[in-house]
N, C-alpha and C. Protein backbone atom coordinates (compact mmCIF):
# COMPACT_ATOMS: atom_id res chain seq x y z
N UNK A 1 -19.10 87.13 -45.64
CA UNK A 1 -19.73 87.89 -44.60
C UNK A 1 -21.23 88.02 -44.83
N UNK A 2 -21.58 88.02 -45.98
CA UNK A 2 -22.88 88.24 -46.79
C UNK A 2 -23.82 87.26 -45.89
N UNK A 3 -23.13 86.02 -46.38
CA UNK A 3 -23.52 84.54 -46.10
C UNK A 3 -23.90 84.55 -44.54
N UNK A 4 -22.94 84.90 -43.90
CA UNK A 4 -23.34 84.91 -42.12
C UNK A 4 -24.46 85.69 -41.80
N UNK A 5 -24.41 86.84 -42.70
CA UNK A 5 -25.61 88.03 -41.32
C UNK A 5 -27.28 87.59 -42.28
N UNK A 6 -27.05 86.74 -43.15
CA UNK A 6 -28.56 86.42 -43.98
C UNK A 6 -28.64 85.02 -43.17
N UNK A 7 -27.44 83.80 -42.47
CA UNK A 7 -28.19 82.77 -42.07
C UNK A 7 -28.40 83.26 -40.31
N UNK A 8 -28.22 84.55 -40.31
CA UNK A 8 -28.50 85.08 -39.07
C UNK A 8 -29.81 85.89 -38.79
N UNK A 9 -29.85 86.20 -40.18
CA UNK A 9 -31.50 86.80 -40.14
C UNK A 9 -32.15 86.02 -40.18
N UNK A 10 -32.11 84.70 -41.03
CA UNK A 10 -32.65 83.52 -40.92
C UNK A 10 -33.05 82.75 -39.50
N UNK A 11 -31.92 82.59 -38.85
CA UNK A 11 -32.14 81.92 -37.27
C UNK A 11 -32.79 82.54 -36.80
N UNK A 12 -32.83 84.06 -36.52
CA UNK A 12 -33.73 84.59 -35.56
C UNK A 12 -35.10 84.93 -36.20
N UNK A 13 -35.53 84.76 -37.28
CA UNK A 13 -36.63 84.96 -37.69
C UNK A 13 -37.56 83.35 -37.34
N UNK A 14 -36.69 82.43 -37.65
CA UNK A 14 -37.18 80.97 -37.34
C UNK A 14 -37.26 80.97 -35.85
N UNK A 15 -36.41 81.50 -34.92
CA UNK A 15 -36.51 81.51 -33.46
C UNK A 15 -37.79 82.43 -33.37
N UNK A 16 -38.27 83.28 -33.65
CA UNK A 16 -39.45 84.62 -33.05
C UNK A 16 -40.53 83.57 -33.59
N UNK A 17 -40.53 82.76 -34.82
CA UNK A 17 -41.37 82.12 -35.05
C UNK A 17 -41.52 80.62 -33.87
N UNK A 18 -40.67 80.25 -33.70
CA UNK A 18 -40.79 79.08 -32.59
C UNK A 18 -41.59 79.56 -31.47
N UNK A 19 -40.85 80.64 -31.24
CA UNK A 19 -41.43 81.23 -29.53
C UNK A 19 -43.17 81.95 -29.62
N UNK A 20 -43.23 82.30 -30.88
CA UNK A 20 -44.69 82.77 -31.19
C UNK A 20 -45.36 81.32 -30.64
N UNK A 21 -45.14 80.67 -31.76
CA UNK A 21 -46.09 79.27 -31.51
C UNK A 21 -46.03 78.64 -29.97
N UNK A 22 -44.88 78.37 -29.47
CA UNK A 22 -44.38 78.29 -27.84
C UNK A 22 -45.72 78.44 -27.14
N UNK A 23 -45.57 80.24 -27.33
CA UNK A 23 -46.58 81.08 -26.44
C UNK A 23 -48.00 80.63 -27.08
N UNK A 24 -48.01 80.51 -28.26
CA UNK A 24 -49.78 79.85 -28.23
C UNK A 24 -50.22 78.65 -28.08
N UNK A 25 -49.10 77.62 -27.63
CA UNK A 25 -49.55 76.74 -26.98
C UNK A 25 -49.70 76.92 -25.42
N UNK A 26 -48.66 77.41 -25.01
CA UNK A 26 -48.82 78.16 -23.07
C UNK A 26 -50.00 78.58 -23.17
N UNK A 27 -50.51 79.40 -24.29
CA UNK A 27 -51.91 80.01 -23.66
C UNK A 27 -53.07 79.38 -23.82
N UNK A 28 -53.46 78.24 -24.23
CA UNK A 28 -54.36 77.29 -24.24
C UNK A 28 -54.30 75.96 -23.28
N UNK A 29 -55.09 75.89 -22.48
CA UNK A 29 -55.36 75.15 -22.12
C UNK A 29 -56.59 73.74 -22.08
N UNK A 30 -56.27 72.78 -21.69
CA UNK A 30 -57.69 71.58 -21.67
C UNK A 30 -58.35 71.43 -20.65
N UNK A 31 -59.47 71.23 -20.84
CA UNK A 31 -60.63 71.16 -19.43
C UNK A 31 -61.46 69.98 -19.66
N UNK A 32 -61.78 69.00 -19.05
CA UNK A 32 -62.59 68.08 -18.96
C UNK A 32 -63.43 67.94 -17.58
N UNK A 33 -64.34 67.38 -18.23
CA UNK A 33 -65.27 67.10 -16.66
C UNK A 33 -66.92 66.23 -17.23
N UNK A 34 -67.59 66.02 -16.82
CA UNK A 34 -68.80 65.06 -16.80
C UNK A 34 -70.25 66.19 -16.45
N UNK A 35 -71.13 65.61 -17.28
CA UNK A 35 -72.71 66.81 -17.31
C UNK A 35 -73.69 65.76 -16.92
N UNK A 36 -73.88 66.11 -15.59
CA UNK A 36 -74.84 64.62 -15.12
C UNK A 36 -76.37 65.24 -15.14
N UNK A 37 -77.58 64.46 -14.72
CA UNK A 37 -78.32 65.27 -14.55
C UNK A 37 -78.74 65.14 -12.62
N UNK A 38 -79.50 66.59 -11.80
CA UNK A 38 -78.94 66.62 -10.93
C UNK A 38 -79.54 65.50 -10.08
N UNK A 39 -81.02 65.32 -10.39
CA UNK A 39 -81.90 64.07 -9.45
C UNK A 39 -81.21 62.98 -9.64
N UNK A 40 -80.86 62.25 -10.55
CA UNK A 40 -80.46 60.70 -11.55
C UNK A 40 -78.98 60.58 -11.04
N UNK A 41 -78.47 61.93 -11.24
CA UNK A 41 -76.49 61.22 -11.24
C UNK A 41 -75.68 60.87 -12.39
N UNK A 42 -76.95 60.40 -13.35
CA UNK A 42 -76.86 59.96 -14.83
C UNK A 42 -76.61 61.36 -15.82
N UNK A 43 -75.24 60.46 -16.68
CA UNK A 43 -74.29 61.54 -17.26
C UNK A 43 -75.34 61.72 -18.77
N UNK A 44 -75.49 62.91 -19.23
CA UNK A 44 -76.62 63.62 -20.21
C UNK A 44 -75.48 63.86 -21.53
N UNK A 45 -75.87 62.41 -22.53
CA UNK A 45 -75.65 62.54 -23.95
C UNK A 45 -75.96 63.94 -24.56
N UNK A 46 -75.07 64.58 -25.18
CA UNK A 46 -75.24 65.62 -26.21
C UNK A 46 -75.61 67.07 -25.47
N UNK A 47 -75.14 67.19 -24.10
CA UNK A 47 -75.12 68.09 -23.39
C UNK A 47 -73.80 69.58 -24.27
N UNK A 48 -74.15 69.93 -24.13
CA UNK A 48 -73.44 71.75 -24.86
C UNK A 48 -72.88 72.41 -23.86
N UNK A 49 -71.44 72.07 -24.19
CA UNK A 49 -70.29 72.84 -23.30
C UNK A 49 -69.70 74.09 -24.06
N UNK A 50 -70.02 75.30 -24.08
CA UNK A 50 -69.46 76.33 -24.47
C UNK A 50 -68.73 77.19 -23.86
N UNK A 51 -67.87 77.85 -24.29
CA UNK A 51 -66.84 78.69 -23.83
C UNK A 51 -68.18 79.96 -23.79
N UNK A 52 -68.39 80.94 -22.89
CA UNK A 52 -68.87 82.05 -22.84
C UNK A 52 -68.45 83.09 -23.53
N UNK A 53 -69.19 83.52 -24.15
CA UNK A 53 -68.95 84.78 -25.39
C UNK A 53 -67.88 84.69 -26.80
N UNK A 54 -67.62 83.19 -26.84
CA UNK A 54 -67.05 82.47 -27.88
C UNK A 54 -68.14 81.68 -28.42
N UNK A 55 -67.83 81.05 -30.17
CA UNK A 55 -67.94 80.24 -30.77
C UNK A 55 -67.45 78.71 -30.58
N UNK A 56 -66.50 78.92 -29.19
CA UNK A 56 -65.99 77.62 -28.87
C UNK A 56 -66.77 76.56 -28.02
N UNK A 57 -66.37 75.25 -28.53
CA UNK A 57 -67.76 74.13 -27.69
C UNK A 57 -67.14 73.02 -28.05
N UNK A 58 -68.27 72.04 -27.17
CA UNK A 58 -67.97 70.95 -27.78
C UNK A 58 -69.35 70.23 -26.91
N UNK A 59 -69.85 68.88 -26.89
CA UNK A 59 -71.10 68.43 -26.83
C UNK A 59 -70.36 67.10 -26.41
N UNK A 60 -71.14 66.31 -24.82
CA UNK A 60 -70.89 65.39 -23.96
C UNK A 60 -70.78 64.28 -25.06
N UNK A 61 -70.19 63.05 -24.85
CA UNK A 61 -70.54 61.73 -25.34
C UNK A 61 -71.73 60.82 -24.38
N UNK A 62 -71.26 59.64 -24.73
CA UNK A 62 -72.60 58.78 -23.91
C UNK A 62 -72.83 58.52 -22.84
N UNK A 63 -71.32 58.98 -22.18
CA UNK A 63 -71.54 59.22 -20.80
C UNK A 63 -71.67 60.05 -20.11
N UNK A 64 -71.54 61.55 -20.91
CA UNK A 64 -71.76 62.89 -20.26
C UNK A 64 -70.39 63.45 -20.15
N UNK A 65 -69.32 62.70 -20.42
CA UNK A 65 -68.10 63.54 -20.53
C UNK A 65 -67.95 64.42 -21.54
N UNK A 66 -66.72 65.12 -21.86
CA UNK A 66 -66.74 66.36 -22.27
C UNK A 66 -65.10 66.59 -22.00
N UNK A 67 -64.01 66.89 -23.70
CA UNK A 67 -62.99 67.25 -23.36
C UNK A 67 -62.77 69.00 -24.19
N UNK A 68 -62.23 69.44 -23.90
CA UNK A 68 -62.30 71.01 -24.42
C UNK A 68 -60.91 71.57 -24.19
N UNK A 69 -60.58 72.25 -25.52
CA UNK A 69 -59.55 73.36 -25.45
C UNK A 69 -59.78 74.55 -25.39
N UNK A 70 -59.48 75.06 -24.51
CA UNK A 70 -59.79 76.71 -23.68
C UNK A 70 -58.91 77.25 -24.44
N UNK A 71 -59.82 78.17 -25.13
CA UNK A 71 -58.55 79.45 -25.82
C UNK A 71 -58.28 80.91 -24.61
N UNK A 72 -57.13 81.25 -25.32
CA UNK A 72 -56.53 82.27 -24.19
C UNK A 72 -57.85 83.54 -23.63
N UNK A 73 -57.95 83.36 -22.54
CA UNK A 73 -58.97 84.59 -22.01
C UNK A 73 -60.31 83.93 -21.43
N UNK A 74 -60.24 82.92 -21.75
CA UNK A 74 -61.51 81.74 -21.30
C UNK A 74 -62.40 82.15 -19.83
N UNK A 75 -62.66 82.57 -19.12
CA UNK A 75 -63.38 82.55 -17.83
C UNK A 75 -64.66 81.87 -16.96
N UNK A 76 -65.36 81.24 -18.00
CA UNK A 76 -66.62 80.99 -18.32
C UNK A 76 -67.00 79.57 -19.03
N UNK A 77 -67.58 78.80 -18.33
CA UNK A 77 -68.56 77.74 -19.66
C UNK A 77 -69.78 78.26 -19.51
N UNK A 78 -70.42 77.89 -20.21
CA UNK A 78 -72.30 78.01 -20.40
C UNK A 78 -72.74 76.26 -20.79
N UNK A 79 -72.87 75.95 -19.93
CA UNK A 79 -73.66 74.54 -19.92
C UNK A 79 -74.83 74.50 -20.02
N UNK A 80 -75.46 73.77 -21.35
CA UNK A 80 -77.05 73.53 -21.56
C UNK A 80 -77.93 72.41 -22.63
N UNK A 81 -78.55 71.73 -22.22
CA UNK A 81 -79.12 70.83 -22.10
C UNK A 81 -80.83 70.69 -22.35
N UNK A 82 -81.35 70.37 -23.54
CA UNK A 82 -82.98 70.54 -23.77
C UNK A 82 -83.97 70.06 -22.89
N UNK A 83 -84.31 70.65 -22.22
CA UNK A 83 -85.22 70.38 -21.24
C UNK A 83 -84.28 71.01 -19.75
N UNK A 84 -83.42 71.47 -19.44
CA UNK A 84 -82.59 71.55 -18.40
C UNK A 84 -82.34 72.82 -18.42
N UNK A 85 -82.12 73.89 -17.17
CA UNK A 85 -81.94 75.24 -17.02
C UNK A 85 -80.24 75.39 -17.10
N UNK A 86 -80.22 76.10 -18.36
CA UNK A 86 -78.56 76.77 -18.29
C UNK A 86 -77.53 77.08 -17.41
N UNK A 87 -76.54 76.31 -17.25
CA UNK A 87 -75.62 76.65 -16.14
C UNK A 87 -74.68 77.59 -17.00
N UNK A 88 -73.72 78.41 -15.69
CA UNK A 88 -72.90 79.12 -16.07
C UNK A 88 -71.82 78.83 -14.85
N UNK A 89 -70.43 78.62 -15.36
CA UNK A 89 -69.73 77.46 -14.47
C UNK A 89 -68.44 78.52 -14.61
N UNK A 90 -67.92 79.49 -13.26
CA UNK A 90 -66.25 79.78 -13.70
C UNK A 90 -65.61 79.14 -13.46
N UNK A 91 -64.36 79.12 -14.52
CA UNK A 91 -63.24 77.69 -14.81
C UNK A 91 -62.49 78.51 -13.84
N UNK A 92 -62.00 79.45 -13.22
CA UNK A 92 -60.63 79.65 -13.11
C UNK A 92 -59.36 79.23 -13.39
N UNK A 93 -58.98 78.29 -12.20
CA UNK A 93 -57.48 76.98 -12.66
C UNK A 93 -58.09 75.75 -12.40
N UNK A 94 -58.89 75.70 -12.68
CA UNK A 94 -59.59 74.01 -12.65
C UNK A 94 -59.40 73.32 -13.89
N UNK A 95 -58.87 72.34 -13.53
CA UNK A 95 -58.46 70.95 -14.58
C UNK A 95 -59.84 70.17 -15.20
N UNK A 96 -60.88 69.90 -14.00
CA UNK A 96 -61.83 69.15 -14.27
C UNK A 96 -63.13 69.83 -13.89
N UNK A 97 -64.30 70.37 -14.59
CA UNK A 97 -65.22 70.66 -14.37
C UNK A 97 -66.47 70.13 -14.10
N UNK A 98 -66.69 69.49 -12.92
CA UNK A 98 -68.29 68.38 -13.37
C UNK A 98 -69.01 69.37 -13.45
N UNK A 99 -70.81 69.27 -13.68
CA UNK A 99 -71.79 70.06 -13.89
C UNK A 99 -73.17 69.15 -13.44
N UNK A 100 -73.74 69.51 -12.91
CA UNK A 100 -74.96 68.57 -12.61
C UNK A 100 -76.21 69.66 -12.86
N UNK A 101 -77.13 69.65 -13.89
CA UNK A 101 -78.39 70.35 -14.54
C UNK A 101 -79.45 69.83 -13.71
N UNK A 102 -80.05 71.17 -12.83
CA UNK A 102 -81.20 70.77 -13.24
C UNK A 102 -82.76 70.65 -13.92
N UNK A 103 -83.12 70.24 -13.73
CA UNK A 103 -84.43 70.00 -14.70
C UNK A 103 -84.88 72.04 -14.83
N UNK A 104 -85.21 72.22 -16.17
CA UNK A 104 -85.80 73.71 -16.48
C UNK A 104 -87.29 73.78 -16.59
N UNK A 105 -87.76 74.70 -17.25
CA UNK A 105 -88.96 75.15 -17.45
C UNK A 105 -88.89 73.80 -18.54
N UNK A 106 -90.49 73.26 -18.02
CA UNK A 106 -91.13 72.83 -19.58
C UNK A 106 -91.46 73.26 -20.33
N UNK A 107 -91.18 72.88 -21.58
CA UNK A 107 -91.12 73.07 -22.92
C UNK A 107 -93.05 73.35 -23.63
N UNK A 108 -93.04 73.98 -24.35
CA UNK A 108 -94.38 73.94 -24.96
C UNK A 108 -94.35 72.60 -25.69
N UNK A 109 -95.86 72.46 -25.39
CA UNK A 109 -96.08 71.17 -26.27
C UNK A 109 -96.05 71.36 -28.11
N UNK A 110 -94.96 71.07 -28.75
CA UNK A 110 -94.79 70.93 -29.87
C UNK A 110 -95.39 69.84 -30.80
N UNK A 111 -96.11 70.62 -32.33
CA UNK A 111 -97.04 69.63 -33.10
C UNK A 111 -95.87 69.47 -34.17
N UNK A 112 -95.81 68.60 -34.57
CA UNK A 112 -94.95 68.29 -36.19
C UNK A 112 -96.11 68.22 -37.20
N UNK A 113 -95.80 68.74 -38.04
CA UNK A 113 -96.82 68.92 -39.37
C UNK A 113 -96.01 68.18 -40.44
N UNK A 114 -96.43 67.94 -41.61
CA UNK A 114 -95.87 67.76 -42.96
C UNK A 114 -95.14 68.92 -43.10
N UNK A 115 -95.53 70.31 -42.72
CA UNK A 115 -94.51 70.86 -43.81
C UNK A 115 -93.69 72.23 -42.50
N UNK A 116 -93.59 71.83 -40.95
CA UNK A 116 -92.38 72.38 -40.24
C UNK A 116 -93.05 72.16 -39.02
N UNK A 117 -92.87 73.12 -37.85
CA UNK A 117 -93.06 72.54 -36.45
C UNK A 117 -94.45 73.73 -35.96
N UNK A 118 -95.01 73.47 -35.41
CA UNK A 118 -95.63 74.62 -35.05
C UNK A 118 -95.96 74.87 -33.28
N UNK A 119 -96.27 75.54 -32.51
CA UNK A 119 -97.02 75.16 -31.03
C UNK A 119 -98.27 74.66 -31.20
N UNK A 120 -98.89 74.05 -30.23
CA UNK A 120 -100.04 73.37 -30.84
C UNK A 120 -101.35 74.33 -30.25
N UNK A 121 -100.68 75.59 -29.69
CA UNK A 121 -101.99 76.66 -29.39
C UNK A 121 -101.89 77.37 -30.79
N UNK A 122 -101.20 77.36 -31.89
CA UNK A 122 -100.62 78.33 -33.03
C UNK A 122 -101.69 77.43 -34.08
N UNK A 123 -101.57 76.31 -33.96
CA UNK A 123 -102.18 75.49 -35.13
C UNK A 123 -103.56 75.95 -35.51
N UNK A 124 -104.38 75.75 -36.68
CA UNK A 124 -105.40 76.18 -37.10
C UNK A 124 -106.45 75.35 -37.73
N UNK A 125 -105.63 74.02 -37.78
CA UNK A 125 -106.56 72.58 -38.32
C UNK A 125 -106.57 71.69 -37.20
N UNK A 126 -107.22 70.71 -36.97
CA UNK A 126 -107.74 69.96 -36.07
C UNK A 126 -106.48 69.31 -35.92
N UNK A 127 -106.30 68.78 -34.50
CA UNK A 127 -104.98 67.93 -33.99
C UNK A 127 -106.21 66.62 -33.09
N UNK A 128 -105.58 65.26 -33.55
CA UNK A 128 -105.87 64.61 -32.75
C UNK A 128 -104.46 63.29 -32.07
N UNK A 129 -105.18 63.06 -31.01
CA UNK A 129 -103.84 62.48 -30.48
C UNK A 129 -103.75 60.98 -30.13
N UNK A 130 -103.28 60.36 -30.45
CA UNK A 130 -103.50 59.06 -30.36
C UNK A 130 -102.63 57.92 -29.45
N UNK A 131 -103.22 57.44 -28.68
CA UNK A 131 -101.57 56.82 -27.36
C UNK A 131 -101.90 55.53 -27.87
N UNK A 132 -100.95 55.31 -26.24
CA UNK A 132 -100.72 53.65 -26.89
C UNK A 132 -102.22 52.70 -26.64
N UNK A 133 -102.77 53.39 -25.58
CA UNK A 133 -104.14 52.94 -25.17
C UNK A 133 -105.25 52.65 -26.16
N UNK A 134 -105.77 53.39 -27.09
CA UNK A 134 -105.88 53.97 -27.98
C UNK A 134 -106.22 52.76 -29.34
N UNK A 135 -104.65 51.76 -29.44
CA UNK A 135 -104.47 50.84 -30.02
C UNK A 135 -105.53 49.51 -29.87
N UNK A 136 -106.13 49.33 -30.74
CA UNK A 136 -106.47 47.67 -30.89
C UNK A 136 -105.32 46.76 -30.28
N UNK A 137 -105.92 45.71 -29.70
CA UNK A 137 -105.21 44.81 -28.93
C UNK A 137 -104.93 43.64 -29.82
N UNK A 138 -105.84 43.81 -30.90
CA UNK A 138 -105.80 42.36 -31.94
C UNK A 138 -104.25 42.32 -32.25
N UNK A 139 -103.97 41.31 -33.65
CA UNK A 139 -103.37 41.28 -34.23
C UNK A 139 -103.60 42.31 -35.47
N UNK A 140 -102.08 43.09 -35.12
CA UNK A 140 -101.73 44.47 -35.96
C UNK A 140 -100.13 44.00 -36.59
N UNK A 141 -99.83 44.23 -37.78
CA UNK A 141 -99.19 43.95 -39.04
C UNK A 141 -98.13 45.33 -38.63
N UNK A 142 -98.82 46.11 -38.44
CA UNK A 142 -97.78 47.24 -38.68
C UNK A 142 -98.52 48.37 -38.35
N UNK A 143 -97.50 50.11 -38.25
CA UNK A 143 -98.06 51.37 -37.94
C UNK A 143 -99.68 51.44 -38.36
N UNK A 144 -99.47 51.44 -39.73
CA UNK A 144 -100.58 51.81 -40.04
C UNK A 144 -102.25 51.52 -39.68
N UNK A 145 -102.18 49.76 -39.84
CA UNK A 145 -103.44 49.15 -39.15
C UNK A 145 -103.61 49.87 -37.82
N UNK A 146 -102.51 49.76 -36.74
CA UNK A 146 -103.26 50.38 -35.54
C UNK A 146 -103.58 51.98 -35.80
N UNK A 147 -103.19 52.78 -36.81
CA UNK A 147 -103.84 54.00 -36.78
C UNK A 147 -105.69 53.73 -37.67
N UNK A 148 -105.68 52.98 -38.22
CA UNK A 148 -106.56 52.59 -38.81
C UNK A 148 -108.45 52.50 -38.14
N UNK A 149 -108.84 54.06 -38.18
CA UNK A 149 -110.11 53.97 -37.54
C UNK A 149 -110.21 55.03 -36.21
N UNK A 150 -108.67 54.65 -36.20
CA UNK A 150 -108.58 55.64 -34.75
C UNK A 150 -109.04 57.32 -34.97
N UNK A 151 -108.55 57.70 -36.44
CA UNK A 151 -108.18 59.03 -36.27
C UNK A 151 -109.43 59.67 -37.31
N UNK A 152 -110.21 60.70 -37.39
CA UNK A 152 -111.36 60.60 -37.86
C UNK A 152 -110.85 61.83 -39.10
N UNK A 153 -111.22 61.47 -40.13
CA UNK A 153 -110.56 61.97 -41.59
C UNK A 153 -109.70 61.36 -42.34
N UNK A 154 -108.73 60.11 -41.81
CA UNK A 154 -107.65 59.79 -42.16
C UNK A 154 -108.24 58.37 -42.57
N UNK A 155 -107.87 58.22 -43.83
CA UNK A 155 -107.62 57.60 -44.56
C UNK A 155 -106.58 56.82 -44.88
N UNK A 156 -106.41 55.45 -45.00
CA UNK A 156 -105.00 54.85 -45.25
C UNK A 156 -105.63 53.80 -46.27
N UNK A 157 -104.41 53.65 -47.40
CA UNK A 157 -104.94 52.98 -48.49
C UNK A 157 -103.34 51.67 -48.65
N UNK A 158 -104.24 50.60 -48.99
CA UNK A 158 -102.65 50.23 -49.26
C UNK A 158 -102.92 49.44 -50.74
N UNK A 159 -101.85 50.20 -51.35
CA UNK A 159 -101.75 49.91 -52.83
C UNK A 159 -101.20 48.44 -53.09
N UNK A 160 -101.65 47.40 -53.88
CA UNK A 160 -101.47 45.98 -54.35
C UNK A 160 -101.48 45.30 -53.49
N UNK A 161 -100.80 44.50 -53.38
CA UNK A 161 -100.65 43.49 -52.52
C UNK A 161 -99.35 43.37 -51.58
N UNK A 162 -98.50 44.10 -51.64
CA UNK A 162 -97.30 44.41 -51.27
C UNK A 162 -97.75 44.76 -49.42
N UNK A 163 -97.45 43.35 -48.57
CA UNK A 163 -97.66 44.35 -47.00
C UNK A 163 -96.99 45.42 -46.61
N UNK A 164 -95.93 45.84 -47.55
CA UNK A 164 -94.86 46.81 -46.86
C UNK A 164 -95.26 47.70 -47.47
């Protein structure tokens, strides 16, 4: 008798455990859809699909698609994109979400330094800028020759004989 009511506590403890898991798969769902941009049509690599007020996401491939598992309570994506104004998209019962961005505020013009990023109204040493115009038309070997003359302080040295 022992034997019966312990492989009976057993079954139903393994059953509450089945139906737990059951129910947390019912409550998740998948959402896919495409992040184009809105002028072009053209789907936006590395676009940021987030669940709203979650840690949950995931980021377009090369064509702008995007597959996602919605955890239970989901209502919301936040779609966003560098250079592009933040969407906010409700899923309700939608299977497939497209998104089309468009273009946001421009960005400050950003300087790269040797040692992190700065704005280039923040900077405090001389910035000069150099295009493609800019370049000697001769025959140029590499980066360096065409910076060579252009930029006033800069110095380029090339050690032995080695062109590289």
């Amino acid at each position: 008798m022992k034997q019966r009511s312990s492989f009976l506590r057993k079954a139903s403890i393994l059953s509450m455990l089945f139906l737990g898991l059951c129910s947390m798969a019912i409550a998740q769902r998948t959402i896919s859809g495409t992040v184009t941009d809105a002028t072009t049509g053209e789907g936006l690599i590395g676009a940021n699909v987030l669940v709203a007020g979650t840690d949950v996401g995931t980021s377009t491939d090369i064509d702008g698609s995007y597959t996602l598992d919605l955890p239970a309570g989901a209502t919301q994506l936040e779609i966003s994109y560098t250079g592009y104004a933040t969407q906010t998209v409700d899923i309700g019962t939608q299977v497939v979400i497209d998104v089309a961005l468009a273009e946001g505020s421009y960005l400050d013009e950003i300087v790269v330094t040797g040692y992190g990023t700065q704005k280039q109204k923040e900077v405090t040493s001389a910035i000069v800028t150099v295009e493609a115009d800019d370049f000697n038309q001769g025959n140029i070997n590499n980066a360096t020759e065409a910076l060579q003359g252009k930029v006033p302080g800069l110095s380029i040295y090339n050690k032995g004989g080695n062109p590289n």
